[in-house]
Protein backbone atom coordinates (compact mmCIF):
# COMPACT_ATOMS: atom_id res chain seq x y z
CA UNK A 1 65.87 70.29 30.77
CA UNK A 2 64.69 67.65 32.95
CA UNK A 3 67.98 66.68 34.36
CA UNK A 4 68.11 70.41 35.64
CA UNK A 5 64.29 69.73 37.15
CA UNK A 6 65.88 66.90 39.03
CA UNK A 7 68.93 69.54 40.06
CA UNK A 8 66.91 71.68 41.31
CA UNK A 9 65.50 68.98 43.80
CA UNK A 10 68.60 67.98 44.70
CA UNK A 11 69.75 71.16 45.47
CA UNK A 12 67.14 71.85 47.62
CA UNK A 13 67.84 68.86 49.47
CA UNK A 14 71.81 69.89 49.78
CA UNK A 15 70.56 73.62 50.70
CA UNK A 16 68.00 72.34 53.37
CA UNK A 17 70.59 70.06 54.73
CA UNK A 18 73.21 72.44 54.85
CA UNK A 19 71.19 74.69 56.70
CA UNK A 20 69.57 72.12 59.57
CA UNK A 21 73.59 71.79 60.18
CA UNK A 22 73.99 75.06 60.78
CA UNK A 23 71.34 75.23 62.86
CA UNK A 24 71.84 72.17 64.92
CA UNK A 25 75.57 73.22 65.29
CA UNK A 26 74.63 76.53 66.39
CA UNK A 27 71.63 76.36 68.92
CA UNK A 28 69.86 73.69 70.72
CA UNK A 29 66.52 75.18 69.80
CA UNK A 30 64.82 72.60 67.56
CA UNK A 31 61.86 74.70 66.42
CA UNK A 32 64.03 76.40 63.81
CA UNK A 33 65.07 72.95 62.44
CA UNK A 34 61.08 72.88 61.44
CA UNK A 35 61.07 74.59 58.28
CA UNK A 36 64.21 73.01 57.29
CA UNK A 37 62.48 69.89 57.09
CA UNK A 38 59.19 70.90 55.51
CA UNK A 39 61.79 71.88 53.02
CA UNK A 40 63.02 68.21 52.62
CA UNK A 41 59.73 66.95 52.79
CA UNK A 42 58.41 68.95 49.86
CA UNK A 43 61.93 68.11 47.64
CA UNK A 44 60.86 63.97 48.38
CA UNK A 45 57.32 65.42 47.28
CA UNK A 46 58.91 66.73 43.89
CA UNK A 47 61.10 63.72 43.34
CA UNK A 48 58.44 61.43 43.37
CA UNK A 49 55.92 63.77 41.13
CA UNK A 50 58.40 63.79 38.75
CA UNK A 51 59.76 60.14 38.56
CA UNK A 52 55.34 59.74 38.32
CA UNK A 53 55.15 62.27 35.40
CA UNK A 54 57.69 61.15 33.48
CA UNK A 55 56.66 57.23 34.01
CA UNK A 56 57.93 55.36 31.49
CA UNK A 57 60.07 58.41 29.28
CA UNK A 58 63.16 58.72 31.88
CA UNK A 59 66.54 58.42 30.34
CA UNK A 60 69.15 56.88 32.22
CA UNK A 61 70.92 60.09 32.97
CA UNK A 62 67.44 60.85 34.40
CA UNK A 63 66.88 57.62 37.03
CA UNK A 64 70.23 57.50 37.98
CA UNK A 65 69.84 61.36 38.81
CA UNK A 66 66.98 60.11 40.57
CA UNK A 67 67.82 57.66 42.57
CA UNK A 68 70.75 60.02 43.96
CA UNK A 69 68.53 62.30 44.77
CA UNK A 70 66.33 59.97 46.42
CA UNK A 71 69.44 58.36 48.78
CA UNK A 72 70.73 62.08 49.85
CA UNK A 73 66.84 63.01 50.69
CA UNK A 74 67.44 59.69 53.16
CA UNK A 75 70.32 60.42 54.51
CA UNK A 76 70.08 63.66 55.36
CA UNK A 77 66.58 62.84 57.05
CA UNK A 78 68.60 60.09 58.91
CA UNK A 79 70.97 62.59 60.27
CA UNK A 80 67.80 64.82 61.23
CA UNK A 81 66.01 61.82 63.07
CA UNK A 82 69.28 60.94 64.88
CA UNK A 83 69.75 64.81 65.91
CA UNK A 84 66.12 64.95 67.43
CA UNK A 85 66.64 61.48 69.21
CA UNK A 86 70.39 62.08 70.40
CA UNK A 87 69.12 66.05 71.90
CA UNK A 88 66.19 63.72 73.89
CA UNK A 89 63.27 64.70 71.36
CA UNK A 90 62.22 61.49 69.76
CA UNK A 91 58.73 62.53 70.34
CA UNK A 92 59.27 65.49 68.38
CA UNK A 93 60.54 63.32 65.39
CA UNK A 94 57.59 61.36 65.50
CA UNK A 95 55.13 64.33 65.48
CA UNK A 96 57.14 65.73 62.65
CA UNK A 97 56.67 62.59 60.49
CA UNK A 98 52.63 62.82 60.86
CA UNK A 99 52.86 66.33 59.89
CA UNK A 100 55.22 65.80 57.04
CA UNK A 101 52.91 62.70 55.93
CA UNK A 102 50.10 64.86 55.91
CA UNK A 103 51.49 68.23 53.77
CA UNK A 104 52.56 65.09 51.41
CA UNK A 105 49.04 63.75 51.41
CA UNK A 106 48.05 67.63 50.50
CA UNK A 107 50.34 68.37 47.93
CA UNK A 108 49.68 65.55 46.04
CA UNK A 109 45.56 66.32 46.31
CA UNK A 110 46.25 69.77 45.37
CA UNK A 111 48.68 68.61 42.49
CA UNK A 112 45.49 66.14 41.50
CA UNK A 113 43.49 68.81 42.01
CA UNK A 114 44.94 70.88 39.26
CA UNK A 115 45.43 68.38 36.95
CA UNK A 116 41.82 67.52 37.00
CA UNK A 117 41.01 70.77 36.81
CA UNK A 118 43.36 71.25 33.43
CA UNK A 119 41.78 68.22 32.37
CA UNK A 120 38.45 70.03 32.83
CA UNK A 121 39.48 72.90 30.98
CA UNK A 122 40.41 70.85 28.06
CA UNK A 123 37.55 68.98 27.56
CA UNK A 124 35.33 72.49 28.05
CA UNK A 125 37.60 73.74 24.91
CA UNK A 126 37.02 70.79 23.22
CA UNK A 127 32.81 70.76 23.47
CA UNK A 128 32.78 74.82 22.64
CA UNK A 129 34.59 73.97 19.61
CA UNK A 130 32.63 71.60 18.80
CA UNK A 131 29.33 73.19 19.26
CA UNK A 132 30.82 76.66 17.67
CA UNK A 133 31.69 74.06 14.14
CA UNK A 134 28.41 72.59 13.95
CA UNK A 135 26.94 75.86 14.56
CA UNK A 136 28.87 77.57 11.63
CA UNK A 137 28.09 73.95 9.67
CA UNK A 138 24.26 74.56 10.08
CA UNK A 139 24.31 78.39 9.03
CA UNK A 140 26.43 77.35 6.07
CA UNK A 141 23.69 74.82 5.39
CA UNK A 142 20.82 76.76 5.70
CA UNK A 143 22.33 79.89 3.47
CA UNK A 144 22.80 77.50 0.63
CA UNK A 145 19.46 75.59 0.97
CA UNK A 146 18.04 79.43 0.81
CA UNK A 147 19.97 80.43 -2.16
CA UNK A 148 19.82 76.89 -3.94
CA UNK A 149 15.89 76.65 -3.17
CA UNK A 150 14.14 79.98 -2.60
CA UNK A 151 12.71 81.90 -5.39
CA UNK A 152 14.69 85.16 -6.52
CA UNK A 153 12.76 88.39 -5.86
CA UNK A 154 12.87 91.16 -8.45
CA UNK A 155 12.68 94.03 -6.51
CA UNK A 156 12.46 96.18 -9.13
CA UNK A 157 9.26 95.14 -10.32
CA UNK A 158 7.78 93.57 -6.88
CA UNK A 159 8.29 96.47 -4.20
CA UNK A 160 5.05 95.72 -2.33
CA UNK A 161 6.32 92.05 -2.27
CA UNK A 162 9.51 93.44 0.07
CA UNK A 163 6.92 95.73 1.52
CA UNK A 164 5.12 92.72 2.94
CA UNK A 165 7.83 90.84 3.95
CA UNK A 166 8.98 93.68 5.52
CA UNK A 167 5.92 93.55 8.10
CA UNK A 168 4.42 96.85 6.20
CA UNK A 169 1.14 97.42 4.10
CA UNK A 170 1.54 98.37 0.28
CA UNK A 171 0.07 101.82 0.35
CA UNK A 172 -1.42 101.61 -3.39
């Protein structure tokens, strides 16, 4: 299952690629390049969340998978940094590095962000368990200290005694 995670990646890369190709090869227009490349940018995003997830429990398969994944991702943003220098835009290149560095720097605080907040969640779980087994704990413990301890009534005999305890007045 994970080596299909990291084919998924990977084909994103290829699919991205494939289509800034296209592109290139069709038009001079590099504005249509851009999402193309937020595309790439997010697959390096997912390659590296996943090689941090999975720290120290990556097969083999898994880091070699990895590390191909990681070499196409370069290459085919080499061949996108040499089309926007060779068509006279290596201003534009530059620009779209800052703006890929930052949606990196904001997926990872959103993927923080959620972790945290599952985190959060967990620990909330945790304390209303808690509180709901010590609660069910001290009822338990105060129904047998009442039966173990408190004198029987015989409400047969002692009606005005219920009465009483009741909040009402014997009448006789």
């Amino acid at each position: 299952m994970a080596v299909a995670e990291i084919a998924a990646i990977i084909a994103t890369v290829n699919a991205a690629a494939g289509a800034i190709n296209k592109v290139a090869g069709t038009c001079n227009d590099l504005s249509t390049i851009g999402s193309f490349v937020g595309k790439l940018g997010q697959a390096q995003v997912d390659i590296q969340a996943y090689q941090n997830k999975h720290k120290n429990n990556l097969s083999q398969e898994e880091l070699i998978q990895i590390t191909l994944a990681k070499k196409q991702y370069q290459d085919r943003m080499n061949e996108i940094r040499e089309l926007f220098i060779y068509s006279g835009n290596a201003h534009l290149w530059d620009e779209i590095q800052m703006e890929m560095a930052n949606a990196r720097k904001r997926r990872i605080a959103e993927m923080r962000a959620k972790e945290a907040a599952r985190k959060r969640a967990i620990e909330l779980t945790i304390w209303v368990g808690f509180i709901l087994l010590i609660s069910v704990a001290a009822f338990l413990a105060m129904m047998y200290a009442i039966s173990t301890y408190a004198d029987p009534l015989d409400f047969t005999t002692d009606l005005s005694a219920v009465l009483l305890l009741l909040g009402g007045l014997p009448l006789w």
